[in-house]
Every structure is written in structure tokens, then in C-alpha cells.
C-alpha atoms as a PDB file:
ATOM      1  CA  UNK A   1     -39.109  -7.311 -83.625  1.00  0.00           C
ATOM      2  CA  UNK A   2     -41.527  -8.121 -80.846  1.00  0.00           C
ATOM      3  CA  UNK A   3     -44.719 -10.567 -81.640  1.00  0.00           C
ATOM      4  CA  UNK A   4     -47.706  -9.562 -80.130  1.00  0.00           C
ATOM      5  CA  UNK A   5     -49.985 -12.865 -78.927  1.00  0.00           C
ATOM      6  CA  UNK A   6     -53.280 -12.230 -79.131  1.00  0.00           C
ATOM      7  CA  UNK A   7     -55.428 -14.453 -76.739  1.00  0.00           C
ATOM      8  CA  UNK A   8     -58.844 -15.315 -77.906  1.00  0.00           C
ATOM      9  CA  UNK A   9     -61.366 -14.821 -75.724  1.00  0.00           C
ATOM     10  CA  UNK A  10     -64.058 -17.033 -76.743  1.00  0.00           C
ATOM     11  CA  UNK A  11     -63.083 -20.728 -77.588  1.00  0.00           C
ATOM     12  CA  UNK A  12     -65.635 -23.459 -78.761  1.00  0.00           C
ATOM     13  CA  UNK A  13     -64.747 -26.958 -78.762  1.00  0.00           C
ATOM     14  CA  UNK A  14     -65.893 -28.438 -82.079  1.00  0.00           C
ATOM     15  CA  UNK A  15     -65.132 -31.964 -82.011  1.00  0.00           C
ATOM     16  CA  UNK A  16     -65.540 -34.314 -78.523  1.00  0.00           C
ATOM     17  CA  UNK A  17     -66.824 -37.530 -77.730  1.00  0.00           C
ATOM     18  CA  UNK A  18     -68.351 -38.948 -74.987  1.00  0.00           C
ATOM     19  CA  UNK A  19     -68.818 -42.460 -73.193  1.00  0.00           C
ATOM     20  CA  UNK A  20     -71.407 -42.754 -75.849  1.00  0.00           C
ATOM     21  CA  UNK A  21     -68.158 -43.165 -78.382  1.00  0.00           C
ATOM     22  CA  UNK A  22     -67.077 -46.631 -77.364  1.00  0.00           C
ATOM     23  CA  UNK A  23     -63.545 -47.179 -76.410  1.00  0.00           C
ATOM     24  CA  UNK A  24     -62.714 -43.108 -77.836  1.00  0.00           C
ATOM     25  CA  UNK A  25     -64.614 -40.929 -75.036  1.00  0.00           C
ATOM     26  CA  UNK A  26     -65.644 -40.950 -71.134  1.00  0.00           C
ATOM     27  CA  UNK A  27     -67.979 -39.368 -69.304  1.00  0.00           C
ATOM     28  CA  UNK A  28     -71.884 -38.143 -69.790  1.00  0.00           C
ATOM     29  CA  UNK A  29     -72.852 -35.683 -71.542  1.00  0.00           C
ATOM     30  CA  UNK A  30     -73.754 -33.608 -68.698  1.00  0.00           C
ATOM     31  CA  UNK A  31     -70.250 -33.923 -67.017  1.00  0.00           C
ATOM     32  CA  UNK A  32     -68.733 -32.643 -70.466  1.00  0.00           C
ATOM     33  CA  UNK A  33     -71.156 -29.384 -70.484  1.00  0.00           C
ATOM     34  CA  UNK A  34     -70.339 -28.881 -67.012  1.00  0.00           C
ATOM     35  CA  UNK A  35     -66.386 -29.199 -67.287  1.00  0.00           C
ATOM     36  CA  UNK A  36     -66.795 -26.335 -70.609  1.00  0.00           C
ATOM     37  CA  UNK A  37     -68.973 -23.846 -68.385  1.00  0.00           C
ATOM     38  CA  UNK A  38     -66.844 -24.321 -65.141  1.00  0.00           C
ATOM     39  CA  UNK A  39     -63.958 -23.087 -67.733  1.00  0.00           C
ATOM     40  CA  UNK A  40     -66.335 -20.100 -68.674  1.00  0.00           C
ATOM     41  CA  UNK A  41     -66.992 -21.185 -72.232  1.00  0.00           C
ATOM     42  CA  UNK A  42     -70.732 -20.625 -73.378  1.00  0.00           C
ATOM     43  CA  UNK A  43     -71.106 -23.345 -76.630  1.00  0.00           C
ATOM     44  CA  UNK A  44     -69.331 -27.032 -76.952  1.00  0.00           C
ATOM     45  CA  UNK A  45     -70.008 -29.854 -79.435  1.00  0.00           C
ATOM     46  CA  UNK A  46     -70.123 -33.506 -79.051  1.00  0.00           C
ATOM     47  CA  UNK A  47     -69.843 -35.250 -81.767  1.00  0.00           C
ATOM     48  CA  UNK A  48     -69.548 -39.092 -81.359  1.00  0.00           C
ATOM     49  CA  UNK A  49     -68.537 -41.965 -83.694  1.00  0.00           C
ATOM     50  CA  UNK A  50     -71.083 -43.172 -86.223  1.00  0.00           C
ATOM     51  CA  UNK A  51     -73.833 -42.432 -83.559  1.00  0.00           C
ATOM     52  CA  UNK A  52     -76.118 -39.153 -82.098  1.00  0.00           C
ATOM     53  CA  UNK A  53     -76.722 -41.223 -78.674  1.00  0.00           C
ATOM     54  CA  UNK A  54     -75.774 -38.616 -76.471  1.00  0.00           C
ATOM     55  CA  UNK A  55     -77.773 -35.930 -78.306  1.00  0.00           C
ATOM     56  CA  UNK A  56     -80.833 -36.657 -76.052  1.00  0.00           C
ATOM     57  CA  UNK A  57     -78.933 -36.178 -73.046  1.00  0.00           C
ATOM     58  CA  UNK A  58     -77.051 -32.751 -74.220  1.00  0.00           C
ATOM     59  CA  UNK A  59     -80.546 -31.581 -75.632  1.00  0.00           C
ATOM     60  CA  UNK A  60     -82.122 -31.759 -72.445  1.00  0.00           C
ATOM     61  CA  UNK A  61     -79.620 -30.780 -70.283  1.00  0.00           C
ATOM     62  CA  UNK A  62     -78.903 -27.604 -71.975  1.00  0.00           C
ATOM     63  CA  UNK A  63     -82.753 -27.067 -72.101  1.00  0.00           C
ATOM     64  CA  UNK A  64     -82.998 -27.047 -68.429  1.00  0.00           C
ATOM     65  CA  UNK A  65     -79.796 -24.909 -68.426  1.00  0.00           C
ATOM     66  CA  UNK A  66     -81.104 -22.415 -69.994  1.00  0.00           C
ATOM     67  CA  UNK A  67     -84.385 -22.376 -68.820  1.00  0.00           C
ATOM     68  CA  UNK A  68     -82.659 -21.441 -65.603  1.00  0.00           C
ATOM     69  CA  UNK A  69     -80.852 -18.449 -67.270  1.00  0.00           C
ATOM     70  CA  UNK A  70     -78.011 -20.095 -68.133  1.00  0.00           C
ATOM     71  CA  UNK A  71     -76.925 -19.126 -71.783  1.00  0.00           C
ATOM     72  CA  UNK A  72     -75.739 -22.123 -73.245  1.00  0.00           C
ATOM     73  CA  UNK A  73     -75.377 -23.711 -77.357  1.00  0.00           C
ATOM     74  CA  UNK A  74     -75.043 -27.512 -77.704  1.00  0.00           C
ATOM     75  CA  UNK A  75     -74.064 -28.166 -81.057  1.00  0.00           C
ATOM     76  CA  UNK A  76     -74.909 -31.628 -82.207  1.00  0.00           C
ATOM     77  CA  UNK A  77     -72.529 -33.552 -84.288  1.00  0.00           C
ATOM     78  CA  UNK A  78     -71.323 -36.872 -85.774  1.00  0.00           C
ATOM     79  CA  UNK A  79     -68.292 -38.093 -86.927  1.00  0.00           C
ATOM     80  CA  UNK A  80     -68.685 -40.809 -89.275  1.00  0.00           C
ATOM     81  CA  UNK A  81     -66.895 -42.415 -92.158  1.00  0.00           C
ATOM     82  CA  UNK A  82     -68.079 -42.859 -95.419  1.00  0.00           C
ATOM     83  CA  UNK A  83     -67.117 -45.386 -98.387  1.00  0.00           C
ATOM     84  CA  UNK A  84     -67.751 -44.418-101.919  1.00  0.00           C
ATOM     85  CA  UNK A  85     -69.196 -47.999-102.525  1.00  0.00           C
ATOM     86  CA  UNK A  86     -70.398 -50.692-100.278  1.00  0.00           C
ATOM     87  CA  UNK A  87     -69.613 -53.551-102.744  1.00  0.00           C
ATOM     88  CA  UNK A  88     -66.087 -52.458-102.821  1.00  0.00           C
ATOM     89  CA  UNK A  89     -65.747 -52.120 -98.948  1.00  0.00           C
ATOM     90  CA  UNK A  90     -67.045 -55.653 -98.688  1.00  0.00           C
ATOM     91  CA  UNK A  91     -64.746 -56.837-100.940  1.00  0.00           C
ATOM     92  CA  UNK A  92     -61.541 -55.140 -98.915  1.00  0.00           C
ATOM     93  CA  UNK A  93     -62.659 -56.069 -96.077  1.00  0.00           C
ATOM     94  CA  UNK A  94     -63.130 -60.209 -97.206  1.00  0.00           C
ATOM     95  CA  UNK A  95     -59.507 -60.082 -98.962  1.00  0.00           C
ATOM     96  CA  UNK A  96     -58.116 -58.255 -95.390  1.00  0.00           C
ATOM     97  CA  UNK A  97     -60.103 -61.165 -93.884  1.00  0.00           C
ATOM     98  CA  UNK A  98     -58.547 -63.821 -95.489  1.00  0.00           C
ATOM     99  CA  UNK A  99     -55.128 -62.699 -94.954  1.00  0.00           C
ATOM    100  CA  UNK A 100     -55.022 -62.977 -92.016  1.00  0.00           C
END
């Protein structure tokens, strides 16, 4: 039996970070947009640590990109972390604290 591989043809990275994701991602914004259209992909999302910082940047850019014709979707994202209970974090993190 012979398995077919079917190559997609469209690909959309959903999750990338940026210089604006301290000590996780490098580069602009711009330089991550440009890498994704040089590789003839048409949508990308950044979506940084606990912060939108590099949303104003990928907004505009893409603006002006496709004002120009080019047919390009920034999708906006955030990765971020979330604790049922602040009190309860604080507490962890004071025990992990004093442990050490």
C-alpha cells in the first residue's frame, strides 16, 4: 500500500513572537511579515507574551501593505497565563520564595 502526501498549499503561522517578547522572540514586526510573504504565505500571527506591543507596528505595516495592493491578514494575538486566584498565586510564589 502506497500513502499519498498531500501538501497543503496555504499555511498560516498561528503562534510567533517577536523582539517585543523579551528573551522568547527577535526581530520587528515588519521583518517577521516580510520573512512570511517572501515564503509566499498571505496571513501570519504574532502573538507575544503577556503583551500586544507589537500590534501597532503589524497594524500599520500591513495597512500600508495593502494599501499598495498587497493582500495581506495580520492576526493579532496574546499569549498569556492565567491563575484561577491571585491570593493563591501570591501565596506559592512567597512559600517558593522562602525556599530558596
Amino acid at each position: 500500500m502506497s500513502a499519498n502526501i498531500i501538501k497543503p498549499n496555504r499555511f498560516v503561522g498561528l503562534h510567533a513572537h517577536t523582539h517585543f517578547s523579551t528573551f522568547d522572540g527577535l526581530g520587528h514586526p515588519q521583518e517577521h511579515i516580510n520573512f512570511v510573504l517572501e515564503n509566499e504565505m498571505d496571513a501570519f500571527a504574532i502573538t507575544e507574551h503577556g503583551n500586544m506591543n507589537s500590534y501597532p507596528h503589524a497594524h500599520l505595516y500591513t495597512k500600508d501593505l495593502n494599501s499598495k495592493g498587497r493582500n495581506f491578514k495580520y492576526i493579532p494575538g496574546c499569549e498569556f497565563y492565567v491563575h484561577p486566584d491571585l491570593n493563591e498565586w501570591v501565596t506559592e510564589y512567597e512559600n517558593k520564595k522562602a525556599k530558596k
